[in-house]
C-alpha atoms as a PDB file:
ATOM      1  CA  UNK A   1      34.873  31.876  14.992  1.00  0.00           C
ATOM      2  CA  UNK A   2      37.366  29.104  15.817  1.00  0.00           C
ATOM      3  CA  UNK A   3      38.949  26.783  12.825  1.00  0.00           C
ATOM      4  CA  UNK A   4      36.267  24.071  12.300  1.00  0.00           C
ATOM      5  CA  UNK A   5      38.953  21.340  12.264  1.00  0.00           C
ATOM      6  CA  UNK A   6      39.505  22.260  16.247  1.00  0.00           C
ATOM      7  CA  UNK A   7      35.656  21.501  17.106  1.00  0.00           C
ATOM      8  CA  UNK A   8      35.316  17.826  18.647  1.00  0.00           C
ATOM      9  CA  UNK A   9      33.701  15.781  15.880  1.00  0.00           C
ATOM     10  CA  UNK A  10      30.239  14.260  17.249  1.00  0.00           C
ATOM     11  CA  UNK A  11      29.997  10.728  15.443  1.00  0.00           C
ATOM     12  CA  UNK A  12      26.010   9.783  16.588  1.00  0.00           C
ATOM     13  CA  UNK A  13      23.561  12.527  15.390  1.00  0.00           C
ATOM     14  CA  UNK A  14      20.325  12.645  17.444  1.00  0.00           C
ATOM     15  CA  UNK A  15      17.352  14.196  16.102  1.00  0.00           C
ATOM     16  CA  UNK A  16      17.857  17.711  18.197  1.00  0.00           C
ATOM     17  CA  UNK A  17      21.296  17.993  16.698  1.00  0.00           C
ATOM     18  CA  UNK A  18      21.784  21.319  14.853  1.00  0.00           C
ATOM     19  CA  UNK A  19      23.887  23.586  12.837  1.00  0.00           C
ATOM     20  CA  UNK A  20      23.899  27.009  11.331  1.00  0.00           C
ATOM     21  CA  UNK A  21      22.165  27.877   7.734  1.00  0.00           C
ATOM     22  CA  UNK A  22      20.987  30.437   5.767  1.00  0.00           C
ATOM     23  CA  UNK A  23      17.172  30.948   5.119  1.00  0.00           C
ATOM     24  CA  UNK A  24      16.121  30.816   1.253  1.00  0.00           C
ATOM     25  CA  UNK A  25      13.635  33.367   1.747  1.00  0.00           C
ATOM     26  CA  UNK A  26      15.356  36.343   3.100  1.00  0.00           C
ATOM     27  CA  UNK A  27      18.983  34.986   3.610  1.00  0.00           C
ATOM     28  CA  UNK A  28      18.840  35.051   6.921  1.00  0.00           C
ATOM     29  CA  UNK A  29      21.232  32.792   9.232  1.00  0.00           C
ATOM     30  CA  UNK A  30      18.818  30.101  11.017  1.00  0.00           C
ATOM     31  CA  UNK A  31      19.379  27.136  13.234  1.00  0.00           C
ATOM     32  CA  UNK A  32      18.403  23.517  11.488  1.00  0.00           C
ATOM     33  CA  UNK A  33      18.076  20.636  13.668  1.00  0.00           C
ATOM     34  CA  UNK A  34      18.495  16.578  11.979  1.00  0.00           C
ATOM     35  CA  UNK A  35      15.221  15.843  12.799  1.00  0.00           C
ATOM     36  CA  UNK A  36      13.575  18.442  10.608  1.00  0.00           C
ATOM     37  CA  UNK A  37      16.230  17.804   7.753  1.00  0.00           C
ATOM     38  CA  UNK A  38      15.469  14.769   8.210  1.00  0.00           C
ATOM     39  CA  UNK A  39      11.644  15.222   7.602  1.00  0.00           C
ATOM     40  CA  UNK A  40      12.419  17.873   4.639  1.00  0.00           C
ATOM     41  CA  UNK A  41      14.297  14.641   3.034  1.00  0.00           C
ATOM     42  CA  UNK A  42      11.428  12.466   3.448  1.00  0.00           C
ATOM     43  CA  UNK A  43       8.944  14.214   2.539  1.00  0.00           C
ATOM     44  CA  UNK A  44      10.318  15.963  -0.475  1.00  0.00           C
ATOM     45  CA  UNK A  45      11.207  12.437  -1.882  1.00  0.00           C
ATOM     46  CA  UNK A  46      15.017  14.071  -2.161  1.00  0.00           C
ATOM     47  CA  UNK A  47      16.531  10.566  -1.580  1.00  0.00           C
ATOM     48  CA  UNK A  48      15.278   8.518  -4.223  1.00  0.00           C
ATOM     49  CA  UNK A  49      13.469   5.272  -3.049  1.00  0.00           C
ATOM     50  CA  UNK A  50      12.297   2.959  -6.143  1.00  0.00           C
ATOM     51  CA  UNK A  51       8.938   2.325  -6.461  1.00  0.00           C
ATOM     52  CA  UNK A  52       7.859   4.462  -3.227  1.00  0.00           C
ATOM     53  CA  UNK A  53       5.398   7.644  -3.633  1.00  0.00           C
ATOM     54  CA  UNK A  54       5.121   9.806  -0.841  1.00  0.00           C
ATOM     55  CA  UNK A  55       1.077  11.993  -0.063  1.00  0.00           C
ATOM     56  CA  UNK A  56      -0.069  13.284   3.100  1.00  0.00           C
ATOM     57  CA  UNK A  57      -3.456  12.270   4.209  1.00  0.00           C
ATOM     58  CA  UNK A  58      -5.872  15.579   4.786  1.00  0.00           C
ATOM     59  CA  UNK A  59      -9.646  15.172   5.570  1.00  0.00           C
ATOM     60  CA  UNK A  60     -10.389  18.705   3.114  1.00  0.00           C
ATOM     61  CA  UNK A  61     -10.044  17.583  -1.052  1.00  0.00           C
ATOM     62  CA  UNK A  62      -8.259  18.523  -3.778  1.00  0.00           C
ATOM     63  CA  UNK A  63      -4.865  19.815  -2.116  1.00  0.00           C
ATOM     64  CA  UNK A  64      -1.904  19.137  -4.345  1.00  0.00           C
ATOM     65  CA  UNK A  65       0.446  15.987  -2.743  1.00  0.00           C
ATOM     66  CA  UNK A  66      -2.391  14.796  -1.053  1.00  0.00           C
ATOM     67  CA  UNK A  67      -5.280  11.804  -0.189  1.00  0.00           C
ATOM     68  CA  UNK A  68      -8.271  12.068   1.148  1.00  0.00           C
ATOM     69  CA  UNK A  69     -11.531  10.179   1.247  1.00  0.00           C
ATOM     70  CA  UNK A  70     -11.518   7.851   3.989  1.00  0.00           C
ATOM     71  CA  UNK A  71     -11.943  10.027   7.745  1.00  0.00           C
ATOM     72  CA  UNK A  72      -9.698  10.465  10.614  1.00  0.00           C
ATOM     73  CA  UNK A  73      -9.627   7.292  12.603  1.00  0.00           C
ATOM     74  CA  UNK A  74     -10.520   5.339   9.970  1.00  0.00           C
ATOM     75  CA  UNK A  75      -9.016   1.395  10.351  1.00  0.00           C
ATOM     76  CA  UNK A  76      -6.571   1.080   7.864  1.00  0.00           C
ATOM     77  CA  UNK A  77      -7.930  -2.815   7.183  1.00  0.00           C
ATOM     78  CA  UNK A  78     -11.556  -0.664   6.123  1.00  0.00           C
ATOM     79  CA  UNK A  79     -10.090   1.893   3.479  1.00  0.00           C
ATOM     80  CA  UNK A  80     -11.735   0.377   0.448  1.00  0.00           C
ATOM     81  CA  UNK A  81     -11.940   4.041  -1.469  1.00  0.00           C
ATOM     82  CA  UNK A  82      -9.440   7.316  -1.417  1.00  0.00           C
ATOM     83  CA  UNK A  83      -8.814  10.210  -3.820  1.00  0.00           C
ATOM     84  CA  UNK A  84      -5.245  10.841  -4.125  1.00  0.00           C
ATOM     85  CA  UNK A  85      -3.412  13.728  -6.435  1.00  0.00           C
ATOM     86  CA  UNK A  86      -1.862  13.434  -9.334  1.00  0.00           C
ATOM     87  CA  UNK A  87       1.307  14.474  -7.393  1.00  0.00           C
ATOM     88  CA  UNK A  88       2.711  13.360  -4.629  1.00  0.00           C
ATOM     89  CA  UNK A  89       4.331  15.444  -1.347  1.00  0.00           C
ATOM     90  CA  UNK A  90       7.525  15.800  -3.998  1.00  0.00           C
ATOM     91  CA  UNK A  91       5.543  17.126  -7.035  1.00  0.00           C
ATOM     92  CA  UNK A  92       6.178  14.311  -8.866  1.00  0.00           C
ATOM     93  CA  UNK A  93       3.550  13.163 -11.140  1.00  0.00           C
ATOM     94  CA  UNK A  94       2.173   9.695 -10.478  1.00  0.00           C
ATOM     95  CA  UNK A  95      -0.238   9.037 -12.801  1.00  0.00           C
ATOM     96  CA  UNK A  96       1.200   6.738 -15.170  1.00  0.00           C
ATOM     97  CA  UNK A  97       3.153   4.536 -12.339  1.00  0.00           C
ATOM     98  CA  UNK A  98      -0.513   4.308 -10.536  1.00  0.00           C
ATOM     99  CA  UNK A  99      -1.808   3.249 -14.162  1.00  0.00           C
ATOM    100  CA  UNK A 100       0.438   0.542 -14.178  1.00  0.00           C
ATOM    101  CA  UNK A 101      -0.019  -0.499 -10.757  1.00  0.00           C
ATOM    102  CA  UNK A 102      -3.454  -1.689 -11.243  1.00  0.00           C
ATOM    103  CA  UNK A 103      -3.759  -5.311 -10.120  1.00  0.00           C
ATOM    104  CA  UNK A 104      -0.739  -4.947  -8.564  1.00  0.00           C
ATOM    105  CA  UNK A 105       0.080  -4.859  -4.364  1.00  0.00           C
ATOM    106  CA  UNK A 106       0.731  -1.556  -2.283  1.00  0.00           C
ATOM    107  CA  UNK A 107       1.583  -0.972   1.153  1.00  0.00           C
ATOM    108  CA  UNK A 108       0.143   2.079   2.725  1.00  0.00           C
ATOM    109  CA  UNK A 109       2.046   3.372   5.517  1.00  0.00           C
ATOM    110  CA  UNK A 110       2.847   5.896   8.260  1.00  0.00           C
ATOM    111  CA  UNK A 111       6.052   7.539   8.125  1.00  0.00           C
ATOM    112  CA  UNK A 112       6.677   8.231  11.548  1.00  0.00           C
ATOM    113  CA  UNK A 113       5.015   4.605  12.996  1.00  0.00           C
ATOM    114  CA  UNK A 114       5.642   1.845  10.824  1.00  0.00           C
ATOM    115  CA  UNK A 115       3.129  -0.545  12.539  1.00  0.00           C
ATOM    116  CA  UNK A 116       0.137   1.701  11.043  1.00  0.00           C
ATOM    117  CA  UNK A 117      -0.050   0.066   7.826  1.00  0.00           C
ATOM    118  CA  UNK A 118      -2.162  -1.306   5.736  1.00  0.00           C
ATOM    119  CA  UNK A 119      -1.605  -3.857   2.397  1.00  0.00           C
ATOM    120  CA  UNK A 120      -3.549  -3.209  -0.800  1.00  0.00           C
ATOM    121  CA  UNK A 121      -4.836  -4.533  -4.653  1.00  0.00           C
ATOM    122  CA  UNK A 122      -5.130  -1.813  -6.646  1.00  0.00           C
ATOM    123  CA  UNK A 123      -8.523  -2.564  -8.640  1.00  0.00           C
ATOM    124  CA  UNK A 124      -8.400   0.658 -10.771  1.00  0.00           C
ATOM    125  CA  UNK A 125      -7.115   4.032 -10.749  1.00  0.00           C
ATOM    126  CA  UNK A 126      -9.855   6.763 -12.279  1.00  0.00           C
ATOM    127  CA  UNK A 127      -9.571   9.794 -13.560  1.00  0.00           C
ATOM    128  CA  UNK A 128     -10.970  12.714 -11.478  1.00  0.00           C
ATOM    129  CA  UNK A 129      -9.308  16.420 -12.822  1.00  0.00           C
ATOM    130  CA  UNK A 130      -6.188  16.808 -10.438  1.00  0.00           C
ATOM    131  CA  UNK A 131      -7.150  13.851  -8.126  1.00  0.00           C
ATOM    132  CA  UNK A 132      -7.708   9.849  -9.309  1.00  0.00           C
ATOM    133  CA  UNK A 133      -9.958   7.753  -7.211  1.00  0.00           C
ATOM    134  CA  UNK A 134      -7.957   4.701  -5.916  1.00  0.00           C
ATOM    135  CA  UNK A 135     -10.491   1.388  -5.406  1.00  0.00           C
ATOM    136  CA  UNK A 136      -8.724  -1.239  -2.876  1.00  0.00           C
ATOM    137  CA  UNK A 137      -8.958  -4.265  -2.127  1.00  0.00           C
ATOM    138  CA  UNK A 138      -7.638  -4.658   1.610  1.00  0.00           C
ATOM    139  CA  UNK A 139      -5.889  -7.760   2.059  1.00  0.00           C
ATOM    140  CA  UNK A 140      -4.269  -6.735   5.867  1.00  0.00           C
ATOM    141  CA  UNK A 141      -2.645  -4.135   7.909  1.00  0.00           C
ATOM    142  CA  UNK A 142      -3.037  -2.635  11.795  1.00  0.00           C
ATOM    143  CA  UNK A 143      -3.730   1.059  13.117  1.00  0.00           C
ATOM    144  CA  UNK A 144      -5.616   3.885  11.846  1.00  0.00           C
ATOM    145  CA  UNK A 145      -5.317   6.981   9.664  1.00  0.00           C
ATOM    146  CA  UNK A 146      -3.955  10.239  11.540  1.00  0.00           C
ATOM    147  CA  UNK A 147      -4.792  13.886   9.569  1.00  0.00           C
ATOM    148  CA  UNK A 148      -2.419  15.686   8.572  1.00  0.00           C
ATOM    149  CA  UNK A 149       0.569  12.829   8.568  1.00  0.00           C
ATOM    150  CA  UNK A 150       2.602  11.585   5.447  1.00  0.00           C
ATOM    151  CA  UNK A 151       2.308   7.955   3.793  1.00  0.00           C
ATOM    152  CA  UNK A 152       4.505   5.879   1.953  1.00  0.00           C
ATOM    153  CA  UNK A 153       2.727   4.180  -0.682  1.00  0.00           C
ATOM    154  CA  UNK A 154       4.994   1.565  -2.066  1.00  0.00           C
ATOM    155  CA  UNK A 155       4.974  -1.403  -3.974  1.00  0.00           C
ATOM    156  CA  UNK A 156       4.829  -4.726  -2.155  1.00  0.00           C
ATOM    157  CA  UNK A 157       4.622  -8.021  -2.446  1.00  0.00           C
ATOM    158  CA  UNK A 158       5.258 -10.749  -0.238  1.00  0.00           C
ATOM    159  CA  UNK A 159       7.899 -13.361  -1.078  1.00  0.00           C
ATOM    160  CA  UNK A 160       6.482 -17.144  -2.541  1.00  0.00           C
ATOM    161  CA  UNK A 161       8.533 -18.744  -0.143  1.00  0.00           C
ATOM    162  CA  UNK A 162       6.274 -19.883   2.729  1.00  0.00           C
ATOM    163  CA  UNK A 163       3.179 -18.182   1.126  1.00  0.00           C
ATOM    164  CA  UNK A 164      -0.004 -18.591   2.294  1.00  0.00           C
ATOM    165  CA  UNK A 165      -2.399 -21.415   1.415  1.00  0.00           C
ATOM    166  CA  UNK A 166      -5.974 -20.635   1.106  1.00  0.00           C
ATOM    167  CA  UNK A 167      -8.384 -23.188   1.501  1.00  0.00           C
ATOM    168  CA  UNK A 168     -12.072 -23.489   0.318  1.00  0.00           C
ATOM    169  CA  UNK A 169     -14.190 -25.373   2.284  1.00  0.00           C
ATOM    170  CA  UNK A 170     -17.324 -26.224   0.163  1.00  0.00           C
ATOM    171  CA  UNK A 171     -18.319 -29.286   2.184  1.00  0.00           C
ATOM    172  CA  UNK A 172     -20.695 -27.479   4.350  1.00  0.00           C
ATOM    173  CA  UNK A 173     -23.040 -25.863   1.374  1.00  0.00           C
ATOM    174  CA  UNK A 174     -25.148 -27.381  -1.423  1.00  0.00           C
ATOM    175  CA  UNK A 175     -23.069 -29.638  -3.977  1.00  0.00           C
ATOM    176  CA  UNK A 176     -22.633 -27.356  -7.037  1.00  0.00           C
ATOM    177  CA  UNK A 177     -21.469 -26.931 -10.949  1.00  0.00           C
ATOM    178  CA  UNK A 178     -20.022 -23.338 -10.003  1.00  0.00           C
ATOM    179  CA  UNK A 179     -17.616 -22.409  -7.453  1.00  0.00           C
ATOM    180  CA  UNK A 180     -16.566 -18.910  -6.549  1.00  0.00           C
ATOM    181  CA  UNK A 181     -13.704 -18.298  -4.487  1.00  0.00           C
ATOM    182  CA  UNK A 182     -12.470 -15.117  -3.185  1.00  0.00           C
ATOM    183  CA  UNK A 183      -9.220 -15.659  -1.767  1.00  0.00           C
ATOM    184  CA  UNK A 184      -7.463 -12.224  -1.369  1.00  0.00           C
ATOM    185  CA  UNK A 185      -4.134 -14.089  -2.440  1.00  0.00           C
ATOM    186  CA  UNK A 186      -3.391 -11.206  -4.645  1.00  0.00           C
ATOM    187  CA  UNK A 187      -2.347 -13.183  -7.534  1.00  0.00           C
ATOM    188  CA  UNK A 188      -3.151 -15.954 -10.170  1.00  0.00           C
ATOM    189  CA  UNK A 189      -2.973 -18.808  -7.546  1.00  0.00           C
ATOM    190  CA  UNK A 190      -2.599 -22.352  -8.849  1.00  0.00           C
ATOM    191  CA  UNK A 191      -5.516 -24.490  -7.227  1.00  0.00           C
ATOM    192  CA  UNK A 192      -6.652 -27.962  -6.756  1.00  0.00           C
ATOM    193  CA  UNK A 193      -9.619 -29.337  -6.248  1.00  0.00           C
ATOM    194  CA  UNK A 194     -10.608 -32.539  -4.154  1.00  0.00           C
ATOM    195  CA  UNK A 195     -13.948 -33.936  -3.812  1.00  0.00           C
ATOM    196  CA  UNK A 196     -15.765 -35.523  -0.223  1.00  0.00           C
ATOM    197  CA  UNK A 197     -14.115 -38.842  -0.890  1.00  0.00           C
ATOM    198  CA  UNK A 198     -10.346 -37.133  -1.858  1.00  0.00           C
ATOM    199  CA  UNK A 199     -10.315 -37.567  -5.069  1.00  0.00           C
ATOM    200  CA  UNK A 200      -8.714 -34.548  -7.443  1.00  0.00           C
ATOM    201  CA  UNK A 201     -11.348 -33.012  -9.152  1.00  0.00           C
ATOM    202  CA  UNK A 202     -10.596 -31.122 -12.740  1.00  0.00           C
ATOM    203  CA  UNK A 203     -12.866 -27.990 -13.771  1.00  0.00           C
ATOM    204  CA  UNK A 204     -13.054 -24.725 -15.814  1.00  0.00           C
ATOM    205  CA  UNK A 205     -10.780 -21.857 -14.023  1.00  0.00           C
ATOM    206  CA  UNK A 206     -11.319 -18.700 -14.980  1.00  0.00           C
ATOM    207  CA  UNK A 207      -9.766 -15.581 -12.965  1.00  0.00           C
ATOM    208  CA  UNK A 208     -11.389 -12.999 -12.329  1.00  0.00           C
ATOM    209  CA  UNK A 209      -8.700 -10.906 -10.398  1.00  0.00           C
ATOM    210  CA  UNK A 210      -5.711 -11.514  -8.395  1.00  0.00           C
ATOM    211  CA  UNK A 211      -8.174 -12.010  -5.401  1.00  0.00           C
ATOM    212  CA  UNK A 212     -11.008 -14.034  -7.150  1.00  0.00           C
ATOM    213  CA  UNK A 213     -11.555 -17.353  -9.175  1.00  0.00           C
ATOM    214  CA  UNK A 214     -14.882 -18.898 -10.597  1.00  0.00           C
ATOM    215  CA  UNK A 215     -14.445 -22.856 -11.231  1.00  0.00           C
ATOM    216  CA  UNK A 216     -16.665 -24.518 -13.342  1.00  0.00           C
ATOM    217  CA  UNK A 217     -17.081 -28.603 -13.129  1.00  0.00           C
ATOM    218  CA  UNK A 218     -18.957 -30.835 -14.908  1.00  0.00           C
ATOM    219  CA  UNK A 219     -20.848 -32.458 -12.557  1.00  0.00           C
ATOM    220  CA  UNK A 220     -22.219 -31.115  -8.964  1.00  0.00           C
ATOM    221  CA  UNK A 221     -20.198 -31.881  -5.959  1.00  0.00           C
ATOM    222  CA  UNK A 222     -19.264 -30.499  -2.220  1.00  0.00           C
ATOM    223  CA  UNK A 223     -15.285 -30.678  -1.489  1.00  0.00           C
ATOM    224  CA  UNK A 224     -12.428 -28.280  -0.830  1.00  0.00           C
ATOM    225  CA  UNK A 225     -10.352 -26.005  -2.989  1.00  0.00           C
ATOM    226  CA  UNK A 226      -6.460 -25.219  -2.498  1.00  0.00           C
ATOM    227  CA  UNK A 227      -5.148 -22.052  -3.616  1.00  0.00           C
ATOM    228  CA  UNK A 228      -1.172 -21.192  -3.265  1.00  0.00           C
END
């Protein structure tokens, strides 16, 4: 074999590139492309990405690294329910980094097709033997699930700049004491109120969740609600 330093040095890799190593198993010499060491990398969770678990989706339960719940095809804006291991693809354990995820926002998505996504609340995070149940609430996303393909699952939340502004119209119902808003904001939103004629309106907030608000006025009355 010829001095490595006289081989021409290729300075773009491309998934089919390769190069000789050695086999755990048996020892035996084997060809490796990028592509797959690539994968190996990804999957394995060997390059450490904060706050980002790694599980691939299979439609049969309880395999170790896995989800499962939802079928094959499923929209990823309809998963409301999944069972997911105690360990991800790595063999990390999760558990008590899902625990304190609860209330919190998670983006679900495909490894190989970023567009296939979907954004979560975690509502709660239940013990099951070597699998939790995971209960979502959707807030957005695009594509569907694909068996047998790994997910990030990572923490996410969009940035306050430019957020969203939700808006409650109650003029078109009765006039009443109680409203309850489900926004899907995914947070404590600060809200105000204005009545038919414009006027600010002051009432009882209470927060229910990140995606959910009960107001309680003193008097009955149709208007709008703003929630940023």
């Amino acid at each position: 074999m010829a001095r490595i330093s006289t081989y021409t040095r290729d300075l773009e890799v491309n998934d089919e590139d390769a190069w000789i190593g050695t086999e755990s198993s048996n020892r035996q010499t084997r060809n490796f492309t990028a592509e797959a060491v690539a994968k190996y990398l990804n999957i394995k969770g060997k390059i450490s990405i904060s706050a980002q678990m790694v599980f691939k989706f299979e439609v049969a339960p309880n395999i170790a690294g896995s989800f499962n719940g939802p079928a094959a095809g499923d929209a990823l804006t309809s998963v409301a329910t999944m069972q997911v291991s105690i360990t991800d693809a790595s063999k990390q354990n999760v558990v008590a980094f899902m625990d304190y995820l609860v209330g919190s926002n998670i983006l679900i998505s495909e490894q190989s097709e970023i567009s296939n996504f979907g954004q979560y609340t975690i509502d709660s995070y239940v013990a099951n033997g070597d699998f939790y149940t995971l209960n979502l609430t959707n807030l957005g996303g695009n594509g569907i699930l694909s068996m047998d393909t790994y997910y990030d699952f990572a923490v996410f939340t969009l940035s306050a700049q430019g957020s969203p502004t939700f808006i409650y119209d109650f003029h078109q119902v009765t006039p009443a004491t109680t409203w309850v808003i489900t926004h899907n904001l995914g947070k404590f939103p600060s809200i105000t109120v204005i009545d038919s004629g414009d006027t600010i309106v002051n009432g009882e907030c209470t927060y229910n969740s990140n995606n959910k608000v009960t107001i309680i006025f003193s008097a009955a009355f149709a208007g709008k609600a703003y929630l940023n």
